[in-house]
C-alpha atoms as a PDB file:
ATOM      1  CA  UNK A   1      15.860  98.291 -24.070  1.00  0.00           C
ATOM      2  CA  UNK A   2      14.465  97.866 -27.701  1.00  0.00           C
ATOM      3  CA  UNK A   3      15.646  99.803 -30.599  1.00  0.00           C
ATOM      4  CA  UNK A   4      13.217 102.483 -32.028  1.00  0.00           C
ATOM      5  CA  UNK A   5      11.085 102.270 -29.387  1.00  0.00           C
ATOM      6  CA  UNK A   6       9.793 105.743 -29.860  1.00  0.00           C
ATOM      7  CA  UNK A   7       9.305 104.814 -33.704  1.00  0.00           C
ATOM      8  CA  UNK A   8       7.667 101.393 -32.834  1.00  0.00           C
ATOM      9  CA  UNK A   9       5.264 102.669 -30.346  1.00  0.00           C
ATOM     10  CA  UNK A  10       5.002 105.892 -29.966  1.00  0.00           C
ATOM     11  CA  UNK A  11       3.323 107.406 -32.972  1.00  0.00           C
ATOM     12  CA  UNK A  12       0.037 109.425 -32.694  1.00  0.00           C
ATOM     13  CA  UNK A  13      -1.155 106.682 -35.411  1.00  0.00           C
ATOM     14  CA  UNK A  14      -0.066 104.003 -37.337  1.00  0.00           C
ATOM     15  CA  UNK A  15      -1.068 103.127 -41.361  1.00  0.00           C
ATOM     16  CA  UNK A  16      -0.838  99.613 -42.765  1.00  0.00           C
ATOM     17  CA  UNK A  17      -0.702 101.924 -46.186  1.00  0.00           C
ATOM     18  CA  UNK A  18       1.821 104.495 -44.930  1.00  0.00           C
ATOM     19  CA  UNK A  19       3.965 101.847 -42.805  1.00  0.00           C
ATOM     20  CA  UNK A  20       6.624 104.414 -40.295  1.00  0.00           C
ATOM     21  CA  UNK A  21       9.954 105.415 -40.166  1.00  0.00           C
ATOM     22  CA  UNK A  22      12.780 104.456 -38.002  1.00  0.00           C
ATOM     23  CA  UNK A  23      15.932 107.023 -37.325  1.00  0.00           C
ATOM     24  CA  UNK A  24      19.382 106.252 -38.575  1.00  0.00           C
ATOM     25  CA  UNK A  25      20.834 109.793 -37.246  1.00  0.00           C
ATOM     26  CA  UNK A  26      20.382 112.278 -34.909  1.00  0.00           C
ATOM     27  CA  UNK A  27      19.288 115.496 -37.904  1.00  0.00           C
ATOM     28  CA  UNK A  28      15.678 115.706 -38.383  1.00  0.00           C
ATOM     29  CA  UNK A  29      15.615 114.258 -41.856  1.00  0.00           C
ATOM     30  CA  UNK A  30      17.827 110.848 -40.418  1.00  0.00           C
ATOM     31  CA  UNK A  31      14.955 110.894 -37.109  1.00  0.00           C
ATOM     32  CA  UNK A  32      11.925 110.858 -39.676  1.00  0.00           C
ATOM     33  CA  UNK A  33       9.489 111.573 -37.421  1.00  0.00           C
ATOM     34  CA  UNK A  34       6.206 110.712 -39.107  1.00  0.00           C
ATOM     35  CA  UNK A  35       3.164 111.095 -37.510  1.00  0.00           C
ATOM     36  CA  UNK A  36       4.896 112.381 -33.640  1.00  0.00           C
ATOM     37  CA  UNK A  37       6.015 115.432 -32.408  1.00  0.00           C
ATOM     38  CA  UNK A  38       9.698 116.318 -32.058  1.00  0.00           C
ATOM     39  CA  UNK A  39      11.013 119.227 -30.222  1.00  0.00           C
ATOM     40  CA  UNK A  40      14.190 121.084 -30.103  1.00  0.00           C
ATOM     41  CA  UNK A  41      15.282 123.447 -27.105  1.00  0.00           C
ATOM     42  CA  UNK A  42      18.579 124.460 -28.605  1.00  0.00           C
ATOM     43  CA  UNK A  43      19.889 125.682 -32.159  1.00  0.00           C
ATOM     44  CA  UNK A  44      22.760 123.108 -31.419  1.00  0.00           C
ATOM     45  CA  UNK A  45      21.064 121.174 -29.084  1.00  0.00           C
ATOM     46  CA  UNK A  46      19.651 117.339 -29.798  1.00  0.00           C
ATOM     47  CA  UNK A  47      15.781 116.741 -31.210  1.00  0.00           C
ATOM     48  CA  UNK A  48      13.768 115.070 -28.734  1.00  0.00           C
ATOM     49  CA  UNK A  49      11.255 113.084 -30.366  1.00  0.00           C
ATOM     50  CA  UNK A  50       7.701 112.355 -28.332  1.00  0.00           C
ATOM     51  CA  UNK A  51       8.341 108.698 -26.005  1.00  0.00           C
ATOM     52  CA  UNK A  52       6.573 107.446 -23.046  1.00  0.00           C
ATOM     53  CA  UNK A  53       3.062 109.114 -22.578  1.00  0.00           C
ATOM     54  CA  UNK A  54       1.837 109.400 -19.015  1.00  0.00           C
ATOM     55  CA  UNK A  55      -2.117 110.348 -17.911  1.00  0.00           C
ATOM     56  CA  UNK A  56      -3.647 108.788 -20.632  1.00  0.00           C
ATOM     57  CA  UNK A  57      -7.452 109.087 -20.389  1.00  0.00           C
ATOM     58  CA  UNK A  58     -10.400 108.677 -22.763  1.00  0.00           C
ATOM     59  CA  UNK A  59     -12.819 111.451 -22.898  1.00  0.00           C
ATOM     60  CA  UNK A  60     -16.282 112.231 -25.688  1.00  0.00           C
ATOM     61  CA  UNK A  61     -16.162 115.738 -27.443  1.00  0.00           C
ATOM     62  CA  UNK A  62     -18.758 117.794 -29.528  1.00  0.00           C
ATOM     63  CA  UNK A  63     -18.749 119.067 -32.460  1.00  0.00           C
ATOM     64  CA  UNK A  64     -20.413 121.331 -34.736  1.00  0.00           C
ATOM     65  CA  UNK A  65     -19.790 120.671 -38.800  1.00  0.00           C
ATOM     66  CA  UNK A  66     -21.778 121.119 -41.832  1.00  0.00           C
ATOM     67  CA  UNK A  67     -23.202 117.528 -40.783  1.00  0.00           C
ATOM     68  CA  UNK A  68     -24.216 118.378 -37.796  1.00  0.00           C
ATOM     69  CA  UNK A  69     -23.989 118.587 -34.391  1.00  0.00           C
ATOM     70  CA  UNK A  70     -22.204 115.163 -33.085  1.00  0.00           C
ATOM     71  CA  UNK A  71     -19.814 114.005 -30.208  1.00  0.00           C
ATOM     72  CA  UNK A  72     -16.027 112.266 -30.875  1.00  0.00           C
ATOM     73  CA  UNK A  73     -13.907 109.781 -28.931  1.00  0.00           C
ATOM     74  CA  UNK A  74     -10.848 111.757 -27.912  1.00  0.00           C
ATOM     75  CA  UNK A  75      -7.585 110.390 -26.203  1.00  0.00           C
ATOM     76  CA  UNK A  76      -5.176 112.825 -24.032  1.00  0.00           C
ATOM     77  CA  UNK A  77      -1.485 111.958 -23.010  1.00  0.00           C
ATOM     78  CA  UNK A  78       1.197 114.358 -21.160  1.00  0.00           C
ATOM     79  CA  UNK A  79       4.750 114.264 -22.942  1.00  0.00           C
ATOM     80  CA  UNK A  80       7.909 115.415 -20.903  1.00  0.00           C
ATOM     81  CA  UNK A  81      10.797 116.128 -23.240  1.00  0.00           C
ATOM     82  CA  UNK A  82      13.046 116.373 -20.745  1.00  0.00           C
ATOM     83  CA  UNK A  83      13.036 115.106 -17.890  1.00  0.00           C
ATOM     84  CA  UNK A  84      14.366 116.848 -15.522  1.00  0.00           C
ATOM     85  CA  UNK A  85      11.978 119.906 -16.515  1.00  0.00           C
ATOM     86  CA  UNK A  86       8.824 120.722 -16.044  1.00  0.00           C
ATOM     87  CA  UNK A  87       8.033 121.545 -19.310  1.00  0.00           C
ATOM     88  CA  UNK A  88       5.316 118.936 -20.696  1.00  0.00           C
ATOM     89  CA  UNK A  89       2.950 118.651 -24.015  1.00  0.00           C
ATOM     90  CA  UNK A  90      -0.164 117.438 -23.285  1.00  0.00           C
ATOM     91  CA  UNK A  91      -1.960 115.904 -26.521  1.00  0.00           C
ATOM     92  CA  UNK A  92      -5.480 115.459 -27.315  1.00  0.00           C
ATOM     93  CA  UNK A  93      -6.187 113.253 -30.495  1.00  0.00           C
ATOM     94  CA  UNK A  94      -9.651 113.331 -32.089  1.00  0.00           C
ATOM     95  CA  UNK A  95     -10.753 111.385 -35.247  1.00  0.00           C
ATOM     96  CA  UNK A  96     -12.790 113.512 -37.833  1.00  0.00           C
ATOM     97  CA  UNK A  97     -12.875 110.828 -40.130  1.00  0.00           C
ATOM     98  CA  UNK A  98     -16.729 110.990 -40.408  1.00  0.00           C
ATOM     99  CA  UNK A  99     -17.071 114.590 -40.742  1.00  0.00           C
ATOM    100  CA  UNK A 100     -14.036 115.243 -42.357  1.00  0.00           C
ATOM    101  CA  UNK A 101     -12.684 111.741 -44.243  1.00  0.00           C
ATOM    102  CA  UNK A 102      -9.217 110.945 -43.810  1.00  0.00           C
ATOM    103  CA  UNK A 103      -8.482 113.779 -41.175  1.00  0.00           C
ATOM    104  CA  UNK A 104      -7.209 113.709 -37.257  1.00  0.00           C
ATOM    105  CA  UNK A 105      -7.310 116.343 -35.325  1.00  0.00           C
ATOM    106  CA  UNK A 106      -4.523 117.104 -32.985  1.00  0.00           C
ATOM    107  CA  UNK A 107      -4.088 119.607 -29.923  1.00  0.00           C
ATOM    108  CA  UNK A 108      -1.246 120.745 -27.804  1.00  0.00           C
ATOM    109  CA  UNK A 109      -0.876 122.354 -24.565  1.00  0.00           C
ATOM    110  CA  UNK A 110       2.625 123.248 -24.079  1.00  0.00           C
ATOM    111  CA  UNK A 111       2.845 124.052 -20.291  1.00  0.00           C
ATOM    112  CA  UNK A 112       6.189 124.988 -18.657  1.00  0.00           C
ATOM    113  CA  UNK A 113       8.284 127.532 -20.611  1.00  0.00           C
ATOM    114  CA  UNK A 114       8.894 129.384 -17.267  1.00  0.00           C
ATOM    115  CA  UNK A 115      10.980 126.485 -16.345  1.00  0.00           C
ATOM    116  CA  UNK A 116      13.618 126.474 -19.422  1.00  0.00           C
ATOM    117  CA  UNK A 117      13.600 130.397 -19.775  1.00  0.00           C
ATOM    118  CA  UNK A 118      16.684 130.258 -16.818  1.00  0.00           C
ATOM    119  CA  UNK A 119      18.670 127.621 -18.484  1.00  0.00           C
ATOM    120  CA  UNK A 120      21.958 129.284 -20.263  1.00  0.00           C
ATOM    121  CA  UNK A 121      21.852 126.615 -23.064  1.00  0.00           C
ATOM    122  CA  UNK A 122      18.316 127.880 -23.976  1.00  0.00           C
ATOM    123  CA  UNK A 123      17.946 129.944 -27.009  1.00  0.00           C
ATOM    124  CA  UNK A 124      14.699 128.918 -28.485  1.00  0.00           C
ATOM    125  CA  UNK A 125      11.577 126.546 -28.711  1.00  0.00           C
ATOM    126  CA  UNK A 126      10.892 124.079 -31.868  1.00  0.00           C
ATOM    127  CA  UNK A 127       8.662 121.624 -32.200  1.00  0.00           C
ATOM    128  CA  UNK A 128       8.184 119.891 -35.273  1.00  0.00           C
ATOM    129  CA  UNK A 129       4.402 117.973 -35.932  1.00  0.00           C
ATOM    130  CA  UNK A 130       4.136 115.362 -38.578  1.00  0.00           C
ATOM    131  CA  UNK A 131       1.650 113.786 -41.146  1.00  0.00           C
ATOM    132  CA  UNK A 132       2.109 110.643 -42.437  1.00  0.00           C
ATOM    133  CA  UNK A 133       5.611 109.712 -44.960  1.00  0.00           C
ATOM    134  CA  UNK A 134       4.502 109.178 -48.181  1.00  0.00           C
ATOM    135  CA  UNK A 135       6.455 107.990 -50.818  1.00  0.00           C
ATOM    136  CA  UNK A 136       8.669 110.647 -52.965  1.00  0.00           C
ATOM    137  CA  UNK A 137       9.033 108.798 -56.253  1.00  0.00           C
ATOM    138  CA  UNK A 138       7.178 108.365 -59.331  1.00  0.00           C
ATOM    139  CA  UNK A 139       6.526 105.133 -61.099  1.00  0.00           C
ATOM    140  CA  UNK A 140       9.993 105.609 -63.124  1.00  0.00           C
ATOM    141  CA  UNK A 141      11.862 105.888 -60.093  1.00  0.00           C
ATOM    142  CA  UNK A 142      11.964 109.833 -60.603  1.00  0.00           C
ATOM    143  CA  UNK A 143      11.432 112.216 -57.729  1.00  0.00           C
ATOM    144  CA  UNK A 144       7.707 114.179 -57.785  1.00  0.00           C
ATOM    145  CA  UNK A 145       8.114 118.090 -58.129  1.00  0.00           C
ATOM    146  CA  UNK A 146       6.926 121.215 -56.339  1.00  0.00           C
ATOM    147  CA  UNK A 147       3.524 121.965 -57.807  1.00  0.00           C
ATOM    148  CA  UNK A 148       1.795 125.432 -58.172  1.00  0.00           C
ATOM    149  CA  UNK A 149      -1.244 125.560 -55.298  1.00  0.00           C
ATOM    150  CA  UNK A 150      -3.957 127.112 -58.070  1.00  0.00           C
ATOM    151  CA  UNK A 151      -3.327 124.166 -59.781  1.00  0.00           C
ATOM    152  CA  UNK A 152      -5.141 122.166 -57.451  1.00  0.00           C
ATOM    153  CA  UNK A 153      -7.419 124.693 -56.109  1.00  0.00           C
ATOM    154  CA  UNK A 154      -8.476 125.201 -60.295  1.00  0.00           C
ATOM    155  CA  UNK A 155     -10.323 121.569 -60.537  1.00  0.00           C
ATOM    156  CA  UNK A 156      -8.927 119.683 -57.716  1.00  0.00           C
ATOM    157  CA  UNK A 157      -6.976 117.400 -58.880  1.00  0.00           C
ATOM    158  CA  UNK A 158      -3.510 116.472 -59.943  1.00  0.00           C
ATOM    159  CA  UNK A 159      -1.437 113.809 -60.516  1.00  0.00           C
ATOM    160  CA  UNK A 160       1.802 113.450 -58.155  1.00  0.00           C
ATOM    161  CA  UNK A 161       3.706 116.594 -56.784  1.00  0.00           C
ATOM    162  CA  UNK A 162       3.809 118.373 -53.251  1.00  0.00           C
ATOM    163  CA  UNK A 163       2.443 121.786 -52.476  1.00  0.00           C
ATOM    164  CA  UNK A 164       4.086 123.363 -48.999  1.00  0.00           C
ATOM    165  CA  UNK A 165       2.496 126.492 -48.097  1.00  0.00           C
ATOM    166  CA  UNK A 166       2.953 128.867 -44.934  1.00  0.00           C
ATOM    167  CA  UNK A 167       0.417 127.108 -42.809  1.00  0.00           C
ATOM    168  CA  UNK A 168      -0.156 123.718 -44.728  1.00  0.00           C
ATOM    169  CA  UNK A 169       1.862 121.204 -46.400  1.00  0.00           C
ATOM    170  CA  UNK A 170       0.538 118.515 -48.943  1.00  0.00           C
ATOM    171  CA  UNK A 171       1.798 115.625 -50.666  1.00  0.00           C
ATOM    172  CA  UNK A 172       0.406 113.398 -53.400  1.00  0.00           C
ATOM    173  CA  UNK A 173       2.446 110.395 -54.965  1.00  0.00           C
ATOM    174  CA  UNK A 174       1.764 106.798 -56.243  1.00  0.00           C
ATOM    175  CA  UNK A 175       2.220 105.872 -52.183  1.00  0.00           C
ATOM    176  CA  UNK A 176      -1.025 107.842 -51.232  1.00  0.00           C
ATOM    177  CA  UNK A 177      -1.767 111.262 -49.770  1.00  0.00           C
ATOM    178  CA  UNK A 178      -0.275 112.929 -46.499  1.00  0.00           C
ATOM    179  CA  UNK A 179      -0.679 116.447 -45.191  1.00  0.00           C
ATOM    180  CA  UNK A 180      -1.008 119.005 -42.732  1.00  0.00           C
ATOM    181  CA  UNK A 181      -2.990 121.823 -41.547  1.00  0.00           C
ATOM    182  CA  UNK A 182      -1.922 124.431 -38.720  1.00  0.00           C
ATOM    183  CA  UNK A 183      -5.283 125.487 -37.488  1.00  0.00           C
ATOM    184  CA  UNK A 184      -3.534 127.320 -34.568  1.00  0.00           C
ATOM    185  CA  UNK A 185      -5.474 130.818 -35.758  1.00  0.00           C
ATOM    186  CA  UNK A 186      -8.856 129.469 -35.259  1.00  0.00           C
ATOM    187  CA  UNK A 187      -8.372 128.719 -31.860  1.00  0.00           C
ATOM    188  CA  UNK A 188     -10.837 130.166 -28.881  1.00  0.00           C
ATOM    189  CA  UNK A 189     -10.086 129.672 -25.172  1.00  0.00           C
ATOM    190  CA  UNK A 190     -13.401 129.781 -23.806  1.00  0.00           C
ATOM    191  CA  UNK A 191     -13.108 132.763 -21.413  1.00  0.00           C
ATOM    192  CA  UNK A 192     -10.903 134.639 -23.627  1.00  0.00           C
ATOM    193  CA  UNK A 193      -6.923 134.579 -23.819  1.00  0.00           C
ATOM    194  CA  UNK A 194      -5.373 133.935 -20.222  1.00  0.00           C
ATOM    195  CA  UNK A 195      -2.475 136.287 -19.518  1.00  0.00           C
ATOM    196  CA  UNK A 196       0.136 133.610 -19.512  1.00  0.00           C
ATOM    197  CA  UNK A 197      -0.599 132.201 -22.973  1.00  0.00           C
ATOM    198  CA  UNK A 198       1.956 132.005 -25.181  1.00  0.00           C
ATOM    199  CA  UNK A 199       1.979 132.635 -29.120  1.00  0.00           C
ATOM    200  CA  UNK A 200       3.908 130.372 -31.462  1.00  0.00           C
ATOM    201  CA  UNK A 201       5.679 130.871 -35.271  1.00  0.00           C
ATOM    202  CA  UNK A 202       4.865 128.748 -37.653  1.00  0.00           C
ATOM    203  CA  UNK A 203       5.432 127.399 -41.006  1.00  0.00           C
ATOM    204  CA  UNK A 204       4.643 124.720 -43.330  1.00  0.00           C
ATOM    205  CA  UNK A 205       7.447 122.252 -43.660  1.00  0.00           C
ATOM    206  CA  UNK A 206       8.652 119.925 -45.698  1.00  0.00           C
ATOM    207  CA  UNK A 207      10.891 116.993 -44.170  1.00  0.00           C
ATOM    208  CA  UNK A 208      12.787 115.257 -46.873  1.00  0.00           C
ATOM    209  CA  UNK A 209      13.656 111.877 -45.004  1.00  0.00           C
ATOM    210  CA  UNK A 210      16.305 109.747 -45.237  1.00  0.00           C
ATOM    211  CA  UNK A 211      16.623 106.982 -47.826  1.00  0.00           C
ATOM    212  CA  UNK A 212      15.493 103.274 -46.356  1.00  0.00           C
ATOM    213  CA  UNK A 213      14.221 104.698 -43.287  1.00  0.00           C
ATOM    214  CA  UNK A 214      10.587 103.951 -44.027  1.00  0.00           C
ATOM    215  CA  UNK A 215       9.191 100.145 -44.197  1.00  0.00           C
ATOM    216  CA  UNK A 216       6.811 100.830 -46.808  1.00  0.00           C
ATOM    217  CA  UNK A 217       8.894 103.232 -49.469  1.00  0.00           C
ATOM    218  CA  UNK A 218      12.383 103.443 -50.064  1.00  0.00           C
ATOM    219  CA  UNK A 219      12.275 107.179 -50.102  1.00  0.00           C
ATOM    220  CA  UNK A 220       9.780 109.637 -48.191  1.00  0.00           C
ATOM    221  CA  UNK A 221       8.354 113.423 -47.914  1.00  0.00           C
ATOM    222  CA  UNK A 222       6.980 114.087 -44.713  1.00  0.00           C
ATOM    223  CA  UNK A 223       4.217 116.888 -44.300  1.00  0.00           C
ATOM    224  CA  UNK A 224       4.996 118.965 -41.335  1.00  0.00           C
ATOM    225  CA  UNK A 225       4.158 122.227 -39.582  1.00  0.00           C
ATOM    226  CA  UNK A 226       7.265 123.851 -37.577  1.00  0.00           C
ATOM    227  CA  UNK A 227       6.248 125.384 -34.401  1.00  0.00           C
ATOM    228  CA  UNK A 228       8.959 127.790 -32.704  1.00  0.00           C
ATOM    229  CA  UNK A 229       9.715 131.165 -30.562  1.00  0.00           C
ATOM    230  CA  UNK A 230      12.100 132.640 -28.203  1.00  0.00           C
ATOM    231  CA  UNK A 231      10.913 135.915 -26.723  1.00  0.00           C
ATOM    232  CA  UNK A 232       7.238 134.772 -27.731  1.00  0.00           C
ATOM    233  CA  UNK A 233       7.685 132.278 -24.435  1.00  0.00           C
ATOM    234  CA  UNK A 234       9.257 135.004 -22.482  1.00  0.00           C
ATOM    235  CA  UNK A 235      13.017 134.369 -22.880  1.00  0.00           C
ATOM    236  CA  UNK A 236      15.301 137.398 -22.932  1.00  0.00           C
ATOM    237  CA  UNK A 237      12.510 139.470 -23.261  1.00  0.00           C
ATOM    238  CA  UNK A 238      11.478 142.538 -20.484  1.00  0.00           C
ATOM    239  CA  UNK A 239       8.598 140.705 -19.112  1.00  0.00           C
ATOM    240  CA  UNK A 240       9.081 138.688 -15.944  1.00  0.00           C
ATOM    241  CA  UNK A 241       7.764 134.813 -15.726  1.00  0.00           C
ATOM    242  CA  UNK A 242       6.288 134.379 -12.208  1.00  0.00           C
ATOM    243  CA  UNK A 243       7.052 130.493 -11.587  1.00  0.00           C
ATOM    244  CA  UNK A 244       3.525 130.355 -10.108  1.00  0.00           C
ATOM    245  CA  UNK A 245       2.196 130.978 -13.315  1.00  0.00           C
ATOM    246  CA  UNK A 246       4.768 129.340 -16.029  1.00  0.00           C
ATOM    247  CA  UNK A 247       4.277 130.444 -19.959  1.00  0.00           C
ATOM    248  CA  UNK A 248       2.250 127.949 -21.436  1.00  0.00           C
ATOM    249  CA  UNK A 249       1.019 127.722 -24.860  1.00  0.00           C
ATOM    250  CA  UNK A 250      -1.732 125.922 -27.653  1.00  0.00           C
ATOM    251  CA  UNK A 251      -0.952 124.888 -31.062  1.00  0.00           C
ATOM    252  CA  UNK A 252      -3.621 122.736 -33.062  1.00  0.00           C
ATOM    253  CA  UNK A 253      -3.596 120.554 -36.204  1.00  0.00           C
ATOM    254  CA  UNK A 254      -5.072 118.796 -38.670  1.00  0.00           C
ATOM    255  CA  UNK A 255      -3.588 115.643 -40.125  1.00  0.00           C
ATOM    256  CA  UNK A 256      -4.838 114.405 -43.579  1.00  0.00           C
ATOM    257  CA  UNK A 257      -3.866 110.330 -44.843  1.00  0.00           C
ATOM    258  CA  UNK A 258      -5.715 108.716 -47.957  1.00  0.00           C
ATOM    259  CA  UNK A 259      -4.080 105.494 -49.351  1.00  0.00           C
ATOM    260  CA  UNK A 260      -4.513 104.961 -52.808  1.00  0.00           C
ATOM    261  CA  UNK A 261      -5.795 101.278 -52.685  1.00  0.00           C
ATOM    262  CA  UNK A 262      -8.931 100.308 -54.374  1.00  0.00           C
ATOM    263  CA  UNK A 263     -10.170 104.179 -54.865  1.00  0.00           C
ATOM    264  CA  UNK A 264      -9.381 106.808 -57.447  1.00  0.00           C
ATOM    265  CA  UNK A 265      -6.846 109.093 -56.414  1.00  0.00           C
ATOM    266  CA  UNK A 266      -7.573 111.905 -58.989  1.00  0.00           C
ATOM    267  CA  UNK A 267      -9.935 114.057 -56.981  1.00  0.00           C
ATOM    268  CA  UNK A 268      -8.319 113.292 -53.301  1.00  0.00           C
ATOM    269  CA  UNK A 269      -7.359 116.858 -52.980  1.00  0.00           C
ATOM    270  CA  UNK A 270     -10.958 117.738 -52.882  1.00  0.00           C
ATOM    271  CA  UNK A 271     -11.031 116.440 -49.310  1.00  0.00           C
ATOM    272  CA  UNK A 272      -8.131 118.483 -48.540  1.00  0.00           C
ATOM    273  CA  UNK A 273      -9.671 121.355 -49.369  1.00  0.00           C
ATOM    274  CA  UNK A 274     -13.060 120.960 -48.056  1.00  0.00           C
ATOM    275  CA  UNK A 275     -11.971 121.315 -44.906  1.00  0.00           C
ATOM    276  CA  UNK A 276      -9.913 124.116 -44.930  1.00  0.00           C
ATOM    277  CA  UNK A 277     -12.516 125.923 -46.288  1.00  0.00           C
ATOM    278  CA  UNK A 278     -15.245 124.377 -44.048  1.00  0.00           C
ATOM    279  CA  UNK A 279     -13.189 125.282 -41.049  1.00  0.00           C
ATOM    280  CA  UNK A 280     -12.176 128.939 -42.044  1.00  0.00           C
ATOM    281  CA  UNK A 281     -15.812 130.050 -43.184  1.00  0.00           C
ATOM    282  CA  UNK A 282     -17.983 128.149 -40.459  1.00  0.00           C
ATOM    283  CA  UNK A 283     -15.930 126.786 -37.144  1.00  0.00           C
ATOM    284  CA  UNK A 284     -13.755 127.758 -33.986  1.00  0.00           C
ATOM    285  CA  UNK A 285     -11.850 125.370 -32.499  1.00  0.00           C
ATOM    286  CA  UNK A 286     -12.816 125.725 -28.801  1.00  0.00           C
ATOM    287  CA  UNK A 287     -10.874 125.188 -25.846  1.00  0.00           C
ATOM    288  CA  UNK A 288     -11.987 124.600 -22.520  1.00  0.00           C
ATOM    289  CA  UNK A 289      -9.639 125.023 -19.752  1.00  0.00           C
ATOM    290  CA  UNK A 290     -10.019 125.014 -16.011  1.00  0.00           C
ATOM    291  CA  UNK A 291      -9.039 126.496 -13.418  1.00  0.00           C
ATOM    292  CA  UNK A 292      -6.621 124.081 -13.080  1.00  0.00           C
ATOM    293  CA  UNK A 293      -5.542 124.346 -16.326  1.00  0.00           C
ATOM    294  CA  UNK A 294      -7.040 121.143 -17.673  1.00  0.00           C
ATOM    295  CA  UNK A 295      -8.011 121.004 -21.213  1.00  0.00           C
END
């Protein structure tokens, strides 16, 4: 067996700039999980974090942006957290980086919900997606602050601080920029919402990582959106699951990573914000599933 695996080779993306984290503990902050997915099926219960992708497969996209019309390499993988469930994530990861610089897209399809909503230990779903961990200290060896958001949005720029909103999280810091967009809202199943679609809660969040668990920077923030609900996937709520037809569910987001080598970081932000407001005045995020559920 080799230590860390999951940390070692299981990341949605690796950084020479941003290095990754390895756990020393089994609490979110001592797991780290930079730039994965984690989930949670029990207050109490252990964090699983994303290991051992099956169904991998290459597929082409299109997309529509102020730059154009254009198509996207895209990779898909099928996580089970547990194994003896059938509850899996599938993953689709799509690079933006030439309409959007320094951004990844990232979807979700939680299928399976049916088949944990039985299980007496199961009180709720979390699921915890990551940006990159950026370093949390200043030059002096100080931590950076909480900035105010108008701030940024006023000229865009500032110099080191982190900004965690309700559906967005953003760090800046003499390690580079990381950060993290829910763009769950903005999602359209193409034939409308199927009956057995489940909707999530979510919140920007903050992880404030261990100390030394990071091979880049002694200390780390990771940019992170929190993804949860009990009677939203049908559990100890009045309406019945059919196991024919198990609760499933979509999340999307977008993943923002700038290093800070050989470019100006004062205007970075800029980026961050382009998109946001690129996406919320002019795009959908379409979703095309199947019949047999295939996205």
């Amino acid at each position: 067996m080799f230590k860390a695996r999951e940390a070692k080779y299981g990341k949605f993306a690796y950084s020479s700039a941003f290095g990754y984290s390895v756990p020393t503990g089994l609490e979110l902050h001592q797991i780290s999980p930079d730039s994965t997915l984690t989930v949670k099926l029990d207050d109490d219960g252990p964090w699983r974090v994303r290991s051992q992708p099956v169904d991998v497969r290459f597929n082409t996209i299109p997309i529509y942006s102020a730059k154009g019309p254009g198509h996207l390499p895209s990779i898909t993988s099928t996580w089970r957290p547990v194994r003896s469930l059938d509850l899996t994530i599938q993953t689709t990861l799509v690079p933006l980086t030439y309409h959007y610089p320094g951004w990844h897209l990232r979807i979700h399809h939680i299928r399976g919900f049916g088949s944990v909503n039985g299980i007496p230990w199961f009180n709720n779903f979390d699921m915890v997606d990551s940006s990159f961990a950026v370093d949390r200290l200043t030059d002096p060896g100080y931590h950076i602050d909480a900035i105010d958001t108008a701030e940024i949005k006023h000229n865009g720029q500032f110099a080191e601080g982190y900004v965690t909103e309700q559906s967005s999280v953003l760090v800046k810091s003499r390690g580079g920029v990381s950060g993290i967009v829910d763009l769950t809202p903005s999602i359209r199943l193409k034939g409308g919402l199927r009956r057995d679609e489940a909707k999530l809660g979510c919140r920007g969040y903050l992880i404030q990582a261990d100390p030394n668990t990071n091979l880049v920077a002694q200390k780390t923030l990771i940019p992170s959106i929190w993804h949860s609900g009990a009677g939203a996937v049908g559990h100890q709520s009045n309406v019945p699951v059919a196991p024919e037809a198990p609760l499933s569910a979509f999340v999307a987001t977008a993943v923002f990573g700038v290093s800070n080598v050989n470019q100006s970081m004062e205007y970075v932000p800029n980026d961050w914000y382009y998109l946001q407001d690129d996406w919320g005045s002019m795009n959908m995020l379409e979703i095309d599933v199947t019949a047999a559920g295939e996205t």
